[in-house]
N, C-alpha and C. Protein backbone atom coordinates (compact mmCIF):
# COMPACT_ATOMS: atom_id res chain seq x y z
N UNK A 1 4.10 -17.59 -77.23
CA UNK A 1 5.16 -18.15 -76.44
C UNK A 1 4.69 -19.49 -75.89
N UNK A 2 5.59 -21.16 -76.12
CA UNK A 2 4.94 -21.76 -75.72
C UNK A 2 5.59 -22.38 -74.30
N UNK A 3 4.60 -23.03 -73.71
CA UNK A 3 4.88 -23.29 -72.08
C UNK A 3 4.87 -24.66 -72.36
N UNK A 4 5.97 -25.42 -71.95
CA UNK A 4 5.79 -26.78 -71.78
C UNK A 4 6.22 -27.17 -70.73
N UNK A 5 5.29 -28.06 -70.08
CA UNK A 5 5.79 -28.94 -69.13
C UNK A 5 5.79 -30.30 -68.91
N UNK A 6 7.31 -30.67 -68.34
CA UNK A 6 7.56 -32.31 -68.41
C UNK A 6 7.59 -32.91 -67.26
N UNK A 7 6.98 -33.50 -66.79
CA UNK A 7 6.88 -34.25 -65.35
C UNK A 7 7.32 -35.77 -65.25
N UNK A 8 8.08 -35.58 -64.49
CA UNK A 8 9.27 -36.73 -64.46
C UNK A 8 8.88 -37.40 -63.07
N UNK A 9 9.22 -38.51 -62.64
CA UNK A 9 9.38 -39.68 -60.96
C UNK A 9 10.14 -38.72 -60.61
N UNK A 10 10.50 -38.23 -59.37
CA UNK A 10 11.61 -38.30 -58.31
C UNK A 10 11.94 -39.39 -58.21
N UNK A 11 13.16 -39.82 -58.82
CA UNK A 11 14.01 -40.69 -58.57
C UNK A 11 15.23 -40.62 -59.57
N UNK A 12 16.32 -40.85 -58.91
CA UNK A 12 17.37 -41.74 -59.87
C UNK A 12 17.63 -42.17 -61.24
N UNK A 13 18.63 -41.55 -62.30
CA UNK A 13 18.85 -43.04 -62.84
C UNK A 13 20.09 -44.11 -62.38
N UNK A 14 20.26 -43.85 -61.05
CA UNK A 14 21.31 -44.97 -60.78
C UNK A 14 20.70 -45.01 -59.08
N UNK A 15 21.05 -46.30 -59.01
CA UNK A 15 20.49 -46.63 -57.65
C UNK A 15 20.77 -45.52 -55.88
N UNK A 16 21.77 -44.55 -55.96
CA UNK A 16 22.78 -44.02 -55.27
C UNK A 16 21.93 -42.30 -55.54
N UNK A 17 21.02 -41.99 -56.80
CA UNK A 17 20.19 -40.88 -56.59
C UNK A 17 19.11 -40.76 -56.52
N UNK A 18 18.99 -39.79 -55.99
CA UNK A 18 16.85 -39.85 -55.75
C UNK A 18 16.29 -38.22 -56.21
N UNK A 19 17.27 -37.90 -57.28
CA UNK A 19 16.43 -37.08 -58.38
C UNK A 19 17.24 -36.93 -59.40
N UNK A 20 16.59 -36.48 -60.62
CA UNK A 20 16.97 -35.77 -61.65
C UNK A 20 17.81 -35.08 -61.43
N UNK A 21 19.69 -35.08 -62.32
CA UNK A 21 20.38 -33.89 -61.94
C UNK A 21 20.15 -32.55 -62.87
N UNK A 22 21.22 -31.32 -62.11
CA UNK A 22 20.62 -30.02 -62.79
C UNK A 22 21.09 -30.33 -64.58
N UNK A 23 22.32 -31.17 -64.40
CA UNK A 23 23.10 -31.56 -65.97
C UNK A 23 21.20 -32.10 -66.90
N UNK A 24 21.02 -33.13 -66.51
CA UNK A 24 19.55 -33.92 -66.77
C UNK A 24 18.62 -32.53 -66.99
N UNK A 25 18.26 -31.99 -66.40
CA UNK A 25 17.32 -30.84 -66.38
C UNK A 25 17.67 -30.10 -67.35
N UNK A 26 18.96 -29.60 -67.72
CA UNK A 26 19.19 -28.49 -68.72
C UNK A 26 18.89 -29.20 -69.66
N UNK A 27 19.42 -30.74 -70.17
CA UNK A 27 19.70 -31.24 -71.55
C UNK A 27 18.13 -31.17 -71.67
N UNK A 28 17.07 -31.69 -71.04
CA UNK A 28 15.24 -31.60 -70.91
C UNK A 28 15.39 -30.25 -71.61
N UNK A 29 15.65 -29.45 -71.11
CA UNK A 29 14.98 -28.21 -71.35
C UNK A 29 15.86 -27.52 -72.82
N UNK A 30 16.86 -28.09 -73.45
CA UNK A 30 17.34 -27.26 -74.38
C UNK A 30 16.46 -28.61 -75.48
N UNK A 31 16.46 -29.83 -75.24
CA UNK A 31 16.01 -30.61 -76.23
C UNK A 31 14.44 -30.23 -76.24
N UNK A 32 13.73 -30.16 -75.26
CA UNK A 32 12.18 -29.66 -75.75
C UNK A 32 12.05 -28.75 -76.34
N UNK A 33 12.78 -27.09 -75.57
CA UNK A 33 12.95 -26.43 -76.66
C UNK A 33 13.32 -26.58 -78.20
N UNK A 34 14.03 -27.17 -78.36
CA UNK A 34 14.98 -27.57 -79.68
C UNK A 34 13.29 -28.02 -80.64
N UNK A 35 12.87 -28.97 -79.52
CA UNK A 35 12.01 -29.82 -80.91
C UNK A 35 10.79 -28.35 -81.37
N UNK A 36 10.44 -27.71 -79.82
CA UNK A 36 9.99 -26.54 -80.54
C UNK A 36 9.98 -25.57 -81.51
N UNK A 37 11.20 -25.45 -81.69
CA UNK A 37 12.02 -24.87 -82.68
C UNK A 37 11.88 -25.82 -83.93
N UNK A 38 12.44 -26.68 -84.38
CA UNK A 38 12.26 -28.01 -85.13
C UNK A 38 11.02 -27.62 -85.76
N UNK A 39 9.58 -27.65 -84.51
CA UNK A 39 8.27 -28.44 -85.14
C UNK A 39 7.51 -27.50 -85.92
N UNK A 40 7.46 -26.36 -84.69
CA UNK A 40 6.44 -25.32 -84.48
C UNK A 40 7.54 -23.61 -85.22
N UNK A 41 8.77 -23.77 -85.46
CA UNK A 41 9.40 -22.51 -85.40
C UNK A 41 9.10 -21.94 -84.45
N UNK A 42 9.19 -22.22 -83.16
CA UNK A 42 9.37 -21.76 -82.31
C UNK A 42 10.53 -20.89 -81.45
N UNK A 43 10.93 -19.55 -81.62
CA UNK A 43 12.63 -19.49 -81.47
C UNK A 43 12.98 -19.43 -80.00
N UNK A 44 14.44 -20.07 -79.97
CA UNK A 44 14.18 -20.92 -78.31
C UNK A 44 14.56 -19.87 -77.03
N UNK A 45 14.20 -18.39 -77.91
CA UNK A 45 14.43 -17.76 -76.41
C UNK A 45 12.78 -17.17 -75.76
N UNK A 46 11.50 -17.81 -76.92
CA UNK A 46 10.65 -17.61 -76.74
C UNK A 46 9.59 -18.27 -75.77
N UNK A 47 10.56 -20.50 -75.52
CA UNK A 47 9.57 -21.05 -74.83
C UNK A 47 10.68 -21.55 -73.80
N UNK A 48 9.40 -21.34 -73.03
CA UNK A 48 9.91 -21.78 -71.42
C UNK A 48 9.29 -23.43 -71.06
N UNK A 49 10.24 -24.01 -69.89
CA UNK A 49 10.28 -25.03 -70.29
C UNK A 49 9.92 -25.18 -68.91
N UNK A 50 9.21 -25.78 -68.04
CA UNK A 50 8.47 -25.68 -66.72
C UNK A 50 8.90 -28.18 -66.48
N UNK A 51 9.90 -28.35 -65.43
CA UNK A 51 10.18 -29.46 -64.99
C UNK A 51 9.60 -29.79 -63.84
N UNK A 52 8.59 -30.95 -63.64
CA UNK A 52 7.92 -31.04 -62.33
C UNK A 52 8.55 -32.31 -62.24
N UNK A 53 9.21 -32.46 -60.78
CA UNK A 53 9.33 -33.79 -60.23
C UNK A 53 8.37 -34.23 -59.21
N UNK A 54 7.75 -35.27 -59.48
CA UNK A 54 6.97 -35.91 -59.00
C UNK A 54 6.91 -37.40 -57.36
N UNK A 55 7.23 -36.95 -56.43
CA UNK A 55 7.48 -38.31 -55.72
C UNK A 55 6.83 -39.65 -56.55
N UNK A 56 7.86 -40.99 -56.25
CA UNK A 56 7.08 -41.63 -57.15
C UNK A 56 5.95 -42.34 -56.68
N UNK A 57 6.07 -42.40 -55.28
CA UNK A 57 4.50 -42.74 -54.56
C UNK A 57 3.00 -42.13 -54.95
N UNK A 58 3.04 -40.97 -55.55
CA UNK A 58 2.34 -39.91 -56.25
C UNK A 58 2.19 -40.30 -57.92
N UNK A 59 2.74 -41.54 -58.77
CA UNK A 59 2.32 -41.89 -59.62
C UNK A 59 1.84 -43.36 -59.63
N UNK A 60 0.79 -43.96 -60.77
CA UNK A 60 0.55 -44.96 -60.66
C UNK A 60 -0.07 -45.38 -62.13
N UNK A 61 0.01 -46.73 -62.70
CA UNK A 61 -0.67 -47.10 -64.09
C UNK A 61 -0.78 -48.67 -63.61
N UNK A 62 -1.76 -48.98 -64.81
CA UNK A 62 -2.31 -49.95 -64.26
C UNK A 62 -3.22 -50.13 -63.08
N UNK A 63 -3.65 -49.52 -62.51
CA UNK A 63 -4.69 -49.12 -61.54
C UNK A 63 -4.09 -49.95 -60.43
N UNK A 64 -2.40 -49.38 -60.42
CA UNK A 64 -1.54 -49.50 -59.26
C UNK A 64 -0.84 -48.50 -59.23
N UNK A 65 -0.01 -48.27 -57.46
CA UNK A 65 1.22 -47.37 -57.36
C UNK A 65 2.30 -47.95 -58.43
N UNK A 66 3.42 -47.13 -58.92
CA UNK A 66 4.59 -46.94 -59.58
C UNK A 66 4.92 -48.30 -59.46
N UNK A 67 5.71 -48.46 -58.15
CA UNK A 67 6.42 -48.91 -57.98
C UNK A 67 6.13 -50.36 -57.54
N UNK A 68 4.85 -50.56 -57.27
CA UNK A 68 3.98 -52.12 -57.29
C UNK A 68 3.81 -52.52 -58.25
N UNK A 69 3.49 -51.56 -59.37
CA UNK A 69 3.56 -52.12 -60.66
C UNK A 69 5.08 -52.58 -61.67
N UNK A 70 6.28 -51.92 -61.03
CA UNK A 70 7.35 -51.86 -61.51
C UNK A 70 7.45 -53.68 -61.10
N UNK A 71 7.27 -53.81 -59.59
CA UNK A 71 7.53 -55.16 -59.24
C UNK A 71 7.36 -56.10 -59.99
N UNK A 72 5.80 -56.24 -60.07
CA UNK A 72 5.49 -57.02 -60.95
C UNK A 72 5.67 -57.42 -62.20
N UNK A 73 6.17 -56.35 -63.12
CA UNK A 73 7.01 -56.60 -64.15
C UNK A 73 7.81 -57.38 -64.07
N UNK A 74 8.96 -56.76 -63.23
CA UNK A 74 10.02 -57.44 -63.30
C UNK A 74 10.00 -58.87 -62.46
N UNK A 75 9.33 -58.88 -61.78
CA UNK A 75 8.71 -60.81 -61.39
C UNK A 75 8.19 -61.68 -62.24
N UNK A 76 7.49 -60.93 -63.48
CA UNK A 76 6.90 -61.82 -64.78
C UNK A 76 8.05 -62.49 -65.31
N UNK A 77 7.83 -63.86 -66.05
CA UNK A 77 9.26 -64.30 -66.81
C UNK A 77 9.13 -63.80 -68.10
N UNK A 78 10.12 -63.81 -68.37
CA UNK A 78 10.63 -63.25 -69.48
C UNK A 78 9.64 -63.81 -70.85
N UNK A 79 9.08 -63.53 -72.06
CA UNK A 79 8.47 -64.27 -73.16
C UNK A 79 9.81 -65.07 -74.12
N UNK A 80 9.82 -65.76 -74.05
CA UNK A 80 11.33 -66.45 -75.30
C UNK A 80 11.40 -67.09 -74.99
C-alpha cells in the first residue's frame, strides 16, 4: 500500500485565500493516486494520499525565506 505525501505553502491561489481548497485537495489526491495507478498498478483504493500544508514562513530556497526570495524574483528585469 503506497503512502504519499504532498506538501504544499499555506497560501492562496488568488490573492483573497490563504489555503488550499477542499475542491484543490481532492483533485491532489485522486490525480496522485491516478498516477499511482498509471505507474506502479497501484489500485486506487489501496494508496492513501497524506496533504501537508505548510505556513509559508516555514519554507525557504535559495538560502532564503519563501517569500524574500519570491521578491526578488519578481524585482529582477525581465531577460528580452
Amino acid at each position: 500500500m503506497p503512502i504519499v505525501t504532498v506538501q504544499v505553502t499555506r497560501e492562496g491561489t488568488t490573492p483573497d485565500r490563504s489555503s488550499v481548497t477542499a475542491e484543490e485537495k481532492a483533485r491532489i489526491i485522486a490525480g496522485v493516486s491516478q498516477v499511482m495507478l498509471d505507474v506502479l498498478n497501484k489500485p486506487l483504493e489501496s494508496t492513501y494520499v497524506v496533504i501537508e500544508e505548510i505556513d509559508l514562513d516555514n519554507w525557504g530556497w535559495g538560502g532564503l525565506p519563501t517569500a524574500e526570495y519570491r521578491r526578488i524574483l519578481a524585482d529582477k528585469p525581465s531577460a528580452g
